[in-house]
N, C-alpha and C. Protein backbone atom coordinates (compact mmCIF):
# COMPACT_ATOMS: atom_id res chain seq x y z
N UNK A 1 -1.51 -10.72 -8.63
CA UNK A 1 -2.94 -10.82 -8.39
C UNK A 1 -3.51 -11.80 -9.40
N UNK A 2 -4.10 -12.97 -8.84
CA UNK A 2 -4.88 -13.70 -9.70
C UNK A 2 -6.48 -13.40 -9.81
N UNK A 3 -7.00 -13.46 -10.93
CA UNK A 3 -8.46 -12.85 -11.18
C UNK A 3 -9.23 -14.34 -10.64
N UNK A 4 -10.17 -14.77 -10.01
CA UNK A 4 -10.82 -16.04 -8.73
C UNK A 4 -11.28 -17.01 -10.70
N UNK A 5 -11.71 -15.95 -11.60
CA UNK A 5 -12.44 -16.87 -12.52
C UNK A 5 -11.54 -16.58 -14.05
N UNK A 6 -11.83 -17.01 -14.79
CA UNK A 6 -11.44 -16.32 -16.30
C UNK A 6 -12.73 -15.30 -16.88
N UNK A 7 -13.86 -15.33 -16.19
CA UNK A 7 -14.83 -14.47 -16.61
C UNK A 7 -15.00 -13.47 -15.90
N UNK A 8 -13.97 -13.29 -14.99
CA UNK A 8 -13.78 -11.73 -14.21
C UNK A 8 -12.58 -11.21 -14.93
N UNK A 9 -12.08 -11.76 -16.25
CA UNK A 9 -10.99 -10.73 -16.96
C UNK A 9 -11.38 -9.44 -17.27
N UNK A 10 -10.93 -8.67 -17.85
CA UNK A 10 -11.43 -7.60 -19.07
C UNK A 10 -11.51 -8.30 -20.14
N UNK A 11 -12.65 -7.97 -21.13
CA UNK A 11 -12.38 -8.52 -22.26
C UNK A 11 -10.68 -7.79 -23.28
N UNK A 12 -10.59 -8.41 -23.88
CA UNK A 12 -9.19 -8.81 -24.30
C UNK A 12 -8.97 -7.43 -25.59
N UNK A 13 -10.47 -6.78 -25.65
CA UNK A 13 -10.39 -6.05 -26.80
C UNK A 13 -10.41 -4.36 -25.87
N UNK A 14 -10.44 -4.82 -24.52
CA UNK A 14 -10.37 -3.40 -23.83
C UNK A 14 -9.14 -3.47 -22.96
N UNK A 15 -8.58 -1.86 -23.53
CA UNK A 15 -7.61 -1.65 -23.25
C UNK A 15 -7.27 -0.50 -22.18
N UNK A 16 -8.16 -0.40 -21.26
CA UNK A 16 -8.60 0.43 -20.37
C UNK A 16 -7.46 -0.35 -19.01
N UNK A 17 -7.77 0.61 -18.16
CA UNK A 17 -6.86 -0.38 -16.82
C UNK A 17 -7.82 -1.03 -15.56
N UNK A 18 -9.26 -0.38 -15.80
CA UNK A 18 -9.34 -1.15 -14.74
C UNK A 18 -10.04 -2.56 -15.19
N UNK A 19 -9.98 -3.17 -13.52
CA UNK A 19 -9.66 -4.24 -13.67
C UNK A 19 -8.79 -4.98 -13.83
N UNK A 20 -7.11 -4.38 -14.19
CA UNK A 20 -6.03 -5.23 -14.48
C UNK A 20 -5.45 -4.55 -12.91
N UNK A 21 -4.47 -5.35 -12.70
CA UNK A 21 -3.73 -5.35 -11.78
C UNK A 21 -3.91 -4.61 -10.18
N UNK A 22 -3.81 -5.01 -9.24
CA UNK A 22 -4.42 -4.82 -8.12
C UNK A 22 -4.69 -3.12 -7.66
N UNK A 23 -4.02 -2.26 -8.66
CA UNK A 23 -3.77 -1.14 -8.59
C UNK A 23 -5.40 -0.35 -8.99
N UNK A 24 -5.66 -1.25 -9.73
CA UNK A 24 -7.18 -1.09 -10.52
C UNK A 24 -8.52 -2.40 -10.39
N UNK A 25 -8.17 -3.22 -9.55
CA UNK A 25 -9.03 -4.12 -9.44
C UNK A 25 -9.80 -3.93 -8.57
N UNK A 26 -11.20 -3.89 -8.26
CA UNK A 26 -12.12 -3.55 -7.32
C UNK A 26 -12.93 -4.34 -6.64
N UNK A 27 -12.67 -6.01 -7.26
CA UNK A 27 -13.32 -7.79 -6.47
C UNK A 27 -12.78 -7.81 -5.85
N UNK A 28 -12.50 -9.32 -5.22
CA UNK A 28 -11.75 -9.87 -4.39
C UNK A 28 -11.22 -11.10 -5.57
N UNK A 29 -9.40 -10.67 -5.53
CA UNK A 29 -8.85 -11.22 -5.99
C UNK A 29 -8.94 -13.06 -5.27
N UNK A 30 -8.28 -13.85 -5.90
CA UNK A 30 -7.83 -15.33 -5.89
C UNK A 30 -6.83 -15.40 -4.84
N UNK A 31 -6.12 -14.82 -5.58
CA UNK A 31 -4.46 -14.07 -4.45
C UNK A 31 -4.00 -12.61 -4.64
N UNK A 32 -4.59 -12.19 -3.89
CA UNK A 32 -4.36 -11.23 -3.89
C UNK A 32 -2.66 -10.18 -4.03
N UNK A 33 -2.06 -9.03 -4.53
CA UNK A 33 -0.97 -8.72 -4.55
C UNK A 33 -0.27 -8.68 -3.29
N UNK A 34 1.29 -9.60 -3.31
CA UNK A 34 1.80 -9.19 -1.71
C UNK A 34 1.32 -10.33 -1.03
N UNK A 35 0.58 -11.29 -1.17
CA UNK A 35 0.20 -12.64 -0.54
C UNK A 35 1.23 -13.35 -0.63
N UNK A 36 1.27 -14.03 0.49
CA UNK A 36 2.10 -14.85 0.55
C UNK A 36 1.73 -15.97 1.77
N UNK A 37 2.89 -17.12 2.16
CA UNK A 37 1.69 -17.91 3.31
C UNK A 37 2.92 -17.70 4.08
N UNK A 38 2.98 -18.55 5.36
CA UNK A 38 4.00 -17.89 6.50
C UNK A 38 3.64 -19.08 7.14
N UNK A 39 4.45 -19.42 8.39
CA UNK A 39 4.38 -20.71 9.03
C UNK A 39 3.76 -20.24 10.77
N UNK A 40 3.52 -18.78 10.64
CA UNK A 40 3.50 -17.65 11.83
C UNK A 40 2.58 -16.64 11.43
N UNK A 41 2.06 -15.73 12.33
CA UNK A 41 1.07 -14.89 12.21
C UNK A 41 1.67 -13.31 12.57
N UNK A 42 1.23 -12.79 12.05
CA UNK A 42 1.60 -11.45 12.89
C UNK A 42 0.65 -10.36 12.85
N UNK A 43 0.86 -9.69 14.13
CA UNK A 43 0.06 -8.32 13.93
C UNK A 43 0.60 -6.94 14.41
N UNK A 44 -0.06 -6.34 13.94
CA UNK A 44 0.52 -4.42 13.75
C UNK A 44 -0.40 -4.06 14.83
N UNK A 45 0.52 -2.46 15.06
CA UNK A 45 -0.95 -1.71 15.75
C UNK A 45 0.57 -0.46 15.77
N UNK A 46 -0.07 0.56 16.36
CA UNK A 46 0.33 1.97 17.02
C UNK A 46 1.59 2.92 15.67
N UNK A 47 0.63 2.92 14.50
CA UNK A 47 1.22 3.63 13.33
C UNK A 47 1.85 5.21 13.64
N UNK A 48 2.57 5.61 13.39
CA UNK A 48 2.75 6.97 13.48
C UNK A 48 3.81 7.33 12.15
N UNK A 49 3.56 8.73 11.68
CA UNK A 49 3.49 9.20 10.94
C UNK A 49 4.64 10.23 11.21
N UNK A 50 6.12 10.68 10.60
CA UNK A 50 6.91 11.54 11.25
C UNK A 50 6.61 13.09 10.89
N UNK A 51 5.74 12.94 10.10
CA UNK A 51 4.93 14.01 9.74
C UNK A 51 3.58 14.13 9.53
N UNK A 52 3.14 15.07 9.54
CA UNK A 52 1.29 14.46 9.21
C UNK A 52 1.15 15.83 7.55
N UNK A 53 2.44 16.63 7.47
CA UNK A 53 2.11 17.31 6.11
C UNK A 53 3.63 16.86 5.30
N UNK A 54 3.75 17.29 4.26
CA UNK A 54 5.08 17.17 3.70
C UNK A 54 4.81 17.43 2.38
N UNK A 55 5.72 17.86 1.67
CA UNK A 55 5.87 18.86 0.21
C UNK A 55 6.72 17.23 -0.34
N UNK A 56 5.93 17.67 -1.72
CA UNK A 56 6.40 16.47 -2.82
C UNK A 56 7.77 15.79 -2.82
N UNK A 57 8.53 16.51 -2.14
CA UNK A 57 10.32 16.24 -2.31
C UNK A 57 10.41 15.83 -0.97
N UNK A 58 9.75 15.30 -0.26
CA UNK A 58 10.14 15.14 1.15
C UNK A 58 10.26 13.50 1.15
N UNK A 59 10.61 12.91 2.30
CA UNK A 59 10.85 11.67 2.79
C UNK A 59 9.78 11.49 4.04
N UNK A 60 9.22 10.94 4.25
CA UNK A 60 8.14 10.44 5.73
C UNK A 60 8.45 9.24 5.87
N UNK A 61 8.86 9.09 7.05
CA UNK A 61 8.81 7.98 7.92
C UNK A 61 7.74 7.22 8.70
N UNK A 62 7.31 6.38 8.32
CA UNK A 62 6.49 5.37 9.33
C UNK A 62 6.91 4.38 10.22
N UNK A 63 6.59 4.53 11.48
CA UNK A 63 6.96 3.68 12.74
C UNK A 63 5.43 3.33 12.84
N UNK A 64 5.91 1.66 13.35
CA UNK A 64 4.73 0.86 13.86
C UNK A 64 5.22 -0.43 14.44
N UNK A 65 4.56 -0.78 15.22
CA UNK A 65 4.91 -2.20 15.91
C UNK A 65 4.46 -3.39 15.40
N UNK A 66 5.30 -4.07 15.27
CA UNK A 66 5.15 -5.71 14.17
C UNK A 66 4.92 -6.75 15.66
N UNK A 67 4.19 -7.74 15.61
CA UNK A 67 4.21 -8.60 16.97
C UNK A 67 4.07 -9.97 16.36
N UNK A 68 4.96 -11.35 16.38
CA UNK A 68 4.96 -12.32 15.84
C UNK A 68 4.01 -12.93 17.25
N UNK A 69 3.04 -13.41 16.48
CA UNK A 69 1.87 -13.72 17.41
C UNK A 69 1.31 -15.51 17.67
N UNK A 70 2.59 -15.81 16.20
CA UNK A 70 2.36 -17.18 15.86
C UNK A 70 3.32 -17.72 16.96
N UNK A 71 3.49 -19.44 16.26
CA UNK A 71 4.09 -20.26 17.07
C UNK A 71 5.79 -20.67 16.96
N UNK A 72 6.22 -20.08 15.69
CA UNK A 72 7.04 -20.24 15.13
C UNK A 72 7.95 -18.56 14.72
N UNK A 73 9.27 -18.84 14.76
CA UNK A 73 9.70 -17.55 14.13
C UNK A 73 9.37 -17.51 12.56
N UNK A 74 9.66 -16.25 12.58
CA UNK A 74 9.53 -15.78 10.96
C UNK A 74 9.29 -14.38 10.32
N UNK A 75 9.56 -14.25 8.85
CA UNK A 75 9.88 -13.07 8.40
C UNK A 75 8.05 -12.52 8.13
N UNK A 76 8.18 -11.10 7.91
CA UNK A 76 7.06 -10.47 7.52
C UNK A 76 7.57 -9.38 6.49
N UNK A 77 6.67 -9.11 5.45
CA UNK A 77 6.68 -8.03 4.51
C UNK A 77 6.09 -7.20 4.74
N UNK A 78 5.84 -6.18 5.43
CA UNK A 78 5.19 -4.97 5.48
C UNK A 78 5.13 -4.17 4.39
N UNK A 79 3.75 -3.79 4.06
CA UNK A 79 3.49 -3.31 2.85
C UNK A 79 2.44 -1.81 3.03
N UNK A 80 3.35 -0.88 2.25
CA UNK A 80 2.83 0.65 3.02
C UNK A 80 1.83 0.99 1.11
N UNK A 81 0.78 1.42 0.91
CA UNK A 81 0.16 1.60 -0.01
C UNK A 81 -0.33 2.85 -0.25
N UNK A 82 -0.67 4.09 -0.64
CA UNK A 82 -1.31 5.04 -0.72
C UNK A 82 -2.21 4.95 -1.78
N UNK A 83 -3.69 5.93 -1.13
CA UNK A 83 -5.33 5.98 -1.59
C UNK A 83 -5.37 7.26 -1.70
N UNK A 84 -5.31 8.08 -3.04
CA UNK A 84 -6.08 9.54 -2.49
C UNK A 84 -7.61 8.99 -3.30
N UNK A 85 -8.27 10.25 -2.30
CA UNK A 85 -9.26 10.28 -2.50
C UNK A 85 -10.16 10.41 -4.58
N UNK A 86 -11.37 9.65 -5.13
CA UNK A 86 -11.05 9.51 -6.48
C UNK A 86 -11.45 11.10 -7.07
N UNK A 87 -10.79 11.23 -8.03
CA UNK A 87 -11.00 12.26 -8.27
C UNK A 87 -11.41 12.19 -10.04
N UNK A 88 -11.21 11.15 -10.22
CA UNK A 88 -11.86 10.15 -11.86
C UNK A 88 -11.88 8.49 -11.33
N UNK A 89 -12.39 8.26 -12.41
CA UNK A 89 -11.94 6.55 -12.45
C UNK A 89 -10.83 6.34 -13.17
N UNK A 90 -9.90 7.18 -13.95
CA UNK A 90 -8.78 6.53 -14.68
C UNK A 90 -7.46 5.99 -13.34
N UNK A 91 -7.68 6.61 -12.20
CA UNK A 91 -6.64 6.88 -11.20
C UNK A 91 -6.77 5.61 -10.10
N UNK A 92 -5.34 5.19 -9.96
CA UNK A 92 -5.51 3.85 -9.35
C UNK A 92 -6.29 3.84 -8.25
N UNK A 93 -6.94 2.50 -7.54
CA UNK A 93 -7.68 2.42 -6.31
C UNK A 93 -6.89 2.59 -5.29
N UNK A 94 -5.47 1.95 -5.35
CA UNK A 94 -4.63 2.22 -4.58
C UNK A 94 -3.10 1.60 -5.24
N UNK A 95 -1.90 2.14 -4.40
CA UNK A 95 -0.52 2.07 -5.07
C UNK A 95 0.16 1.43 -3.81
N UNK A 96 1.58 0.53 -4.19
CA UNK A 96 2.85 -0.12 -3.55
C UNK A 96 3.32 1.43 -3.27
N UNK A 97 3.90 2.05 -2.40
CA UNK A 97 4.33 3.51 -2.14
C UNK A 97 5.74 2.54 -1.57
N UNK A 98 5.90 1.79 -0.25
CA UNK A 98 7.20 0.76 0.07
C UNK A 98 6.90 -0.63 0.87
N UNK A 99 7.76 -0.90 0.98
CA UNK A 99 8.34 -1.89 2.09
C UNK A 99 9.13 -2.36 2.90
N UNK A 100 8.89 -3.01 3.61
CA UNK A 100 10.17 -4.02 4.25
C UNK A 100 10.20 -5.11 4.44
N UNK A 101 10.89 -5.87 5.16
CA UNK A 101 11.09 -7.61 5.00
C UNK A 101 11.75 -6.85 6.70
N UNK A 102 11.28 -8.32 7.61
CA UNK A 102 11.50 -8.21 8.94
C UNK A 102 11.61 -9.66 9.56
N UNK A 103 12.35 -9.92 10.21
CA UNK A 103 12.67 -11.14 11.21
C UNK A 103 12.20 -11.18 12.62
N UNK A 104 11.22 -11.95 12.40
CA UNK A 104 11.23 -11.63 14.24
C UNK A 104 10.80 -13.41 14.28
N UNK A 105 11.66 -12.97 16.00
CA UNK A 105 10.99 -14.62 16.68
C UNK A 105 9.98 -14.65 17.46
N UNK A 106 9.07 -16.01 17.35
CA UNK A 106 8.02 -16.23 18.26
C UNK A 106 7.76 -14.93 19.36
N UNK A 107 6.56 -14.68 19.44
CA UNK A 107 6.21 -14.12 20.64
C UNK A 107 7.09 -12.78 20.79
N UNK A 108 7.70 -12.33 19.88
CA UNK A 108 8.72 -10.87 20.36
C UNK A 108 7.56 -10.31 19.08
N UNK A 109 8.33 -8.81 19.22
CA UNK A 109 8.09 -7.28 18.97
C UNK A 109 8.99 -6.63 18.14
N UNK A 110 8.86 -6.05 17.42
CA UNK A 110 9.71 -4.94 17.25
C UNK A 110 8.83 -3.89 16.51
N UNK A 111 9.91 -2.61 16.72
CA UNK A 111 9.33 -1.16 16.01
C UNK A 111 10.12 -1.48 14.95
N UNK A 112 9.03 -0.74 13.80
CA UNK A 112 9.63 -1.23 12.45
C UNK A 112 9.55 0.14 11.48
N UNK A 113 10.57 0.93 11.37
CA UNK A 113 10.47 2.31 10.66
C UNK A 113 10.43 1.74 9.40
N UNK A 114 9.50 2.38 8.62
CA UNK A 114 9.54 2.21 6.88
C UNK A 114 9.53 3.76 6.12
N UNK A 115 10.86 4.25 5.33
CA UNK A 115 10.97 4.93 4.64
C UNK A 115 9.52 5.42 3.70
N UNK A 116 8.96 5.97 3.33
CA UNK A 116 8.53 6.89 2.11
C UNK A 116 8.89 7.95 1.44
N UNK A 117 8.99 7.88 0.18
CA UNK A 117 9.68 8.80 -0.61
C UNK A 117 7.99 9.14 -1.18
N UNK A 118 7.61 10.57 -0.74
CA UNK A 118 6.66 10.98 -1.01
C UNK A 118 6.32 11.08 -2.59
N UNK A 119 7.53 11.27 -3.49
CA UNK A 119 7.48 11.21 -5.03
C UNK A 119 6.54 9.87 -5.29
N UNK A 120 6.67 8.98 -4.60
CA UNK A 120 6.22 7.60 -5.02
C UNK A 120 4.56 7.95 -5.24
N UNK A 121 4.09 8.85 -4.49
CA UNK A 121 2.77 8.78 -4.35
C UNK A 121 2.19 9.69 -6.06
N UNK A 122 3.38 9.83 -6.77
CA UNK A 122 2.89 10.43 -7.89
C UNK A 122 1.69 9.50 -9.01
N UNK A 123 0.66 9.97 -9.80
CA UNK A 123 0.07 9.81 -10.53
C UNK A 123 0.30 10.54 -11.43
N UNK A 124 -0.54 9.97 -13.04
CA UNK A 124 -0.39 10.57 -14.13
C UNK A 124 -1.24 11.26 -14.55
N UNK A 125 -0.82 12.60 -15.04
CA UNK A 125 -1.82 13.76 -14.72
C UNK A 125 -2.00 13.88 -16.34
N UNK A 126 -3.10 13.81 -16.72
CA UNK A 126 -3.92 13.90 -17.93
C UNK A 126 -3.53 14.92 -18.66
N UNK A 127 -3.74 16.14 -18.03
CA UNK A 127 -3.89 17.36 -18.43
C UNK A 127 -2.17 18.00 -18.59
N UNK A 128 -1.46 17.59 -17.71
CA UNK A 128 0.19 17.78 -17.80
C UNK A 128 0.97 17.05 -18.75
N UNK A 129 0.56 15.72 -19.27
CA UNK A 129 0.75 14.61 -20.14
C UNK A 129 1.96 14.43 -19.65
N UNK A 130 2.41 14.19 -17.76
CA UNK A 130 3.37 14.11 -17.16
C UNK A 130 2.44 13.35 -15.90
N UNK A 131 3.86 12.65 -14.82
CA UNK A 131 3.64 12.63 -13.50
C UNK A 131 3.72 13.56 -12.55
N UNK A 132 3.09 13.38 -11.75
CA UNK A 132 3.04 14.29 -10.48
C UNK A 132 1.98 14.31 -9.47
N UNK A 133 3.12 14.83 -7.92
CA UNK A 133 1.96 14.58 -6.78
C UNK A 133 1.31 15.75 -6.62
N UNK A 134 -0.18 15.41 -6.79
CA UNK A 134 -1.26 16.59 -6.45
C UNK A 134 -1.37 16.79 -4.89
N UNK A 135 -1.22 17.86 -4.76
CA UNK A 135 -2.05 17.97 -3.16
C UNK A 135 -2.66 18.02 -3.11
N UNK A 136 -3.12 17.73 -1.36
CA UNK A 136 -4.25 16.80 -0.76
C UNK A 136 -3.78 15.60 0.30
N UNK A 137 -4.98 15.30 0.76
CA UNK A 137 -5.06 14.49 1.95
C UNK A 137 -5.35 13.14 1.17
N UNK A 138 -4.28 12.00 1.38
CA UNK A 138 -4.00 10.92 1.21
C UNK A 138 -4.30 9.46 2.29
N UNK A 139 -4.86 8.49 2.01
CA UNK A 139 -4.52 7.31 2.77
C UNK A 139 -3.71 6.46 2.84
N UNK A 140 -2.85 6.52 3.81
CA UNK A 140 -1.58 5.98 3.87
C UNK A 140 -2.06 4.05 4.46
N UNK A 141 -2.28 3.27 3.57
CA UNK A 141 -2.89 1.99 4.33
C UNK A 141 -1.28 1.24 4.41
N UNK A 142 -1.50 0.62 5.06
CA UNK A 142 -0.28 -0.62 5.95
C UNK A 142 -0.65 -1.63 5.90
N UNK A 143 -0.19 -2.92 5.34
CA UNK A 143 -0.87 -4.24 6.11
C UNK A 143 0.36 -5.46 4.90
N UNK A 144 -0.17 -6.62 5.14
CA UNK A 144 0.78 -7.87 4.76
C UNK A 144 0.40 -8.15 3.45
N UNK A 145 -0.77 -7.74 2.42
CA UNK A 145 -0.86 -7.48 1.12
C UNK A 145 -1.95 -6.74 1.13
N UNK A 146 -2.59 -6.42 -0.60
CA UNK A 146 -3.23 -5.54 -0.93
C UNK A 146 -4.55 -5.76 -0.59
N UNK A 147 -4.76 -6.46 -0.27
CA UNK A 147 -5.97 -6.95 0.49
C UNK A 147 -6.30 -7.02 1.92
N UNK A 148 -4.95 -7.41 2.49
CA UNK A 148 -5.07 -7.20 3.61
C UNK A 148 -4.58 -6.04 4.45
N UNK A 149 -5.38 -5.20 4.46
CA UNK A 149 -4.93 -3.85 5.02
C UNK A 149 -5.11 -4.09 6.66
N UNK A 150 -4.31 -3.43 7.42
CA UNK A 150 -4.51 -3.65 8.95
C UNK A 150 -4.50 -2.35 9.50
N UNK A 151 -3.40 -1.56 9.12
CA UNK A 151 -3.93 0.12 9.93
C UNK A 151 -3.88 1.08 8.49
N UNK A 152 -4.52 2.22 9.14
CA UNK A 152 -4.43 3.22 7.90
C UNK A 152 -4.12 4.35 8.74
N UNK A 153 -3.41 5.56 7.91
CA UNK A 153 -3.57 7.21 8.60
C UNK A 153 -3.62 7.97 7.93
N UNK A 154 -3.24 9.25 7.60
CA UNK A 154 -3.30 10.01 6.81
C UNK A 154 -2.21 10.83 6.26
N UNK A 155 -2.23 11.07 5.49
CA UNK A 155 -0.83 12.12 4.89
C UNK A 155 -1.09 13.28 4.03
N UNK A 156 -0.89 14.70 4.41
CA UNK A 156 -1.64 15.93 3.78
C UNK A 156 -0.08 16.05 2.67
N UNK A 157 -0.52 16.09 1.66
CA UNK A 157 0.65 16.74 0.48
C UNK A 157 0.31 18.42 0.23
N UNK A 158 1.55 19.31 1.03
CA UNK A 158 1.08 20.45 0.30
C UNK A 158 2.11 20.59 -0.96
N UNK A 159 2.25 21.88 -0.98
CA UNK A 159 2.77 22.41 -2.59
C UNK A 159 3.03 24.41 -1.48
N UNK A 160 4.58 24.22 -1.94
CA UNK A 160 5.40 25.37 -1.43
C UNK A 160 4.06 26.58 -1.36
């Protein structure tokens, strides 16, 4: 993530997070995290979720359809992010949870399953002076970087 000016840094004597890294940045970055350029376009649609609850130790799967829309073949990074809702400001705006890297040619399709390891969605819990996933209802966003989000859904974390 590049900051657009040098006067949208933090000053240098604060050692706080936001504002650093796209995890905590709340402008519109320069380049945003996960940008990249492509010689082809692509677009998503029809997300599904192999679960809509799941306990901290679980795995969820996401299926969705990738469509190379450009003129040219080419690869795409799909980039899966999770948002819970804020519950302070110390807690990121949003997190890398996974990815993939995909090939497709001109004008084709494919379904594109992406792993989640629900642990990923852990934060650092103040009060535990440890990590861990709180339950609750999460935003699971999707898209080609952190900026560019294209679908979102939801993901409930319980606790046994």
């Amino acid at each position: 993530m590049f900051d657009p000016s040098v006067n949208d840094l933090p000053a240098f004597d604060d050692y706080s997070m936001k504002g650093r890294t796209y995890r905590y940045f709340t402008g519109e970055p320069l380049y945003p995290f996960g940008y990249g350029l492509s010689y082809t376009t692509f677009s998503y649609s029809d997300p599904v979720l192999s679960e809509s609850m799941a306990l901290p130790i679980d795995t969820v799967m996401i299926k969705l359809k990738v469509k190379n829309t450009g003129r040219s073949d080419g690869e795409e990074v799909i980039q899966v992010y999770s948002k819970r809702p804020p519950n302070d400001n110390l807690q990121p705006v949003k997190s890398l949870v996974a990815f993939k890297r995909v090939a497709i040619k001109k004008s084709e399709e494919q379904m594109v399953t992406i792993p989640v390891v629900v642990k990923e969605l852990r934060q650092w819990d103040y009060s535990r002076e440890d990590y861990s996933v709180v339950p609750g209802l999460y935003d699971i966003l999707i898209g080609s970087s952190s900026a560019d989000i294209r679908l979102q859904t939801k993901l409930e974390i319980i606790s046994r």
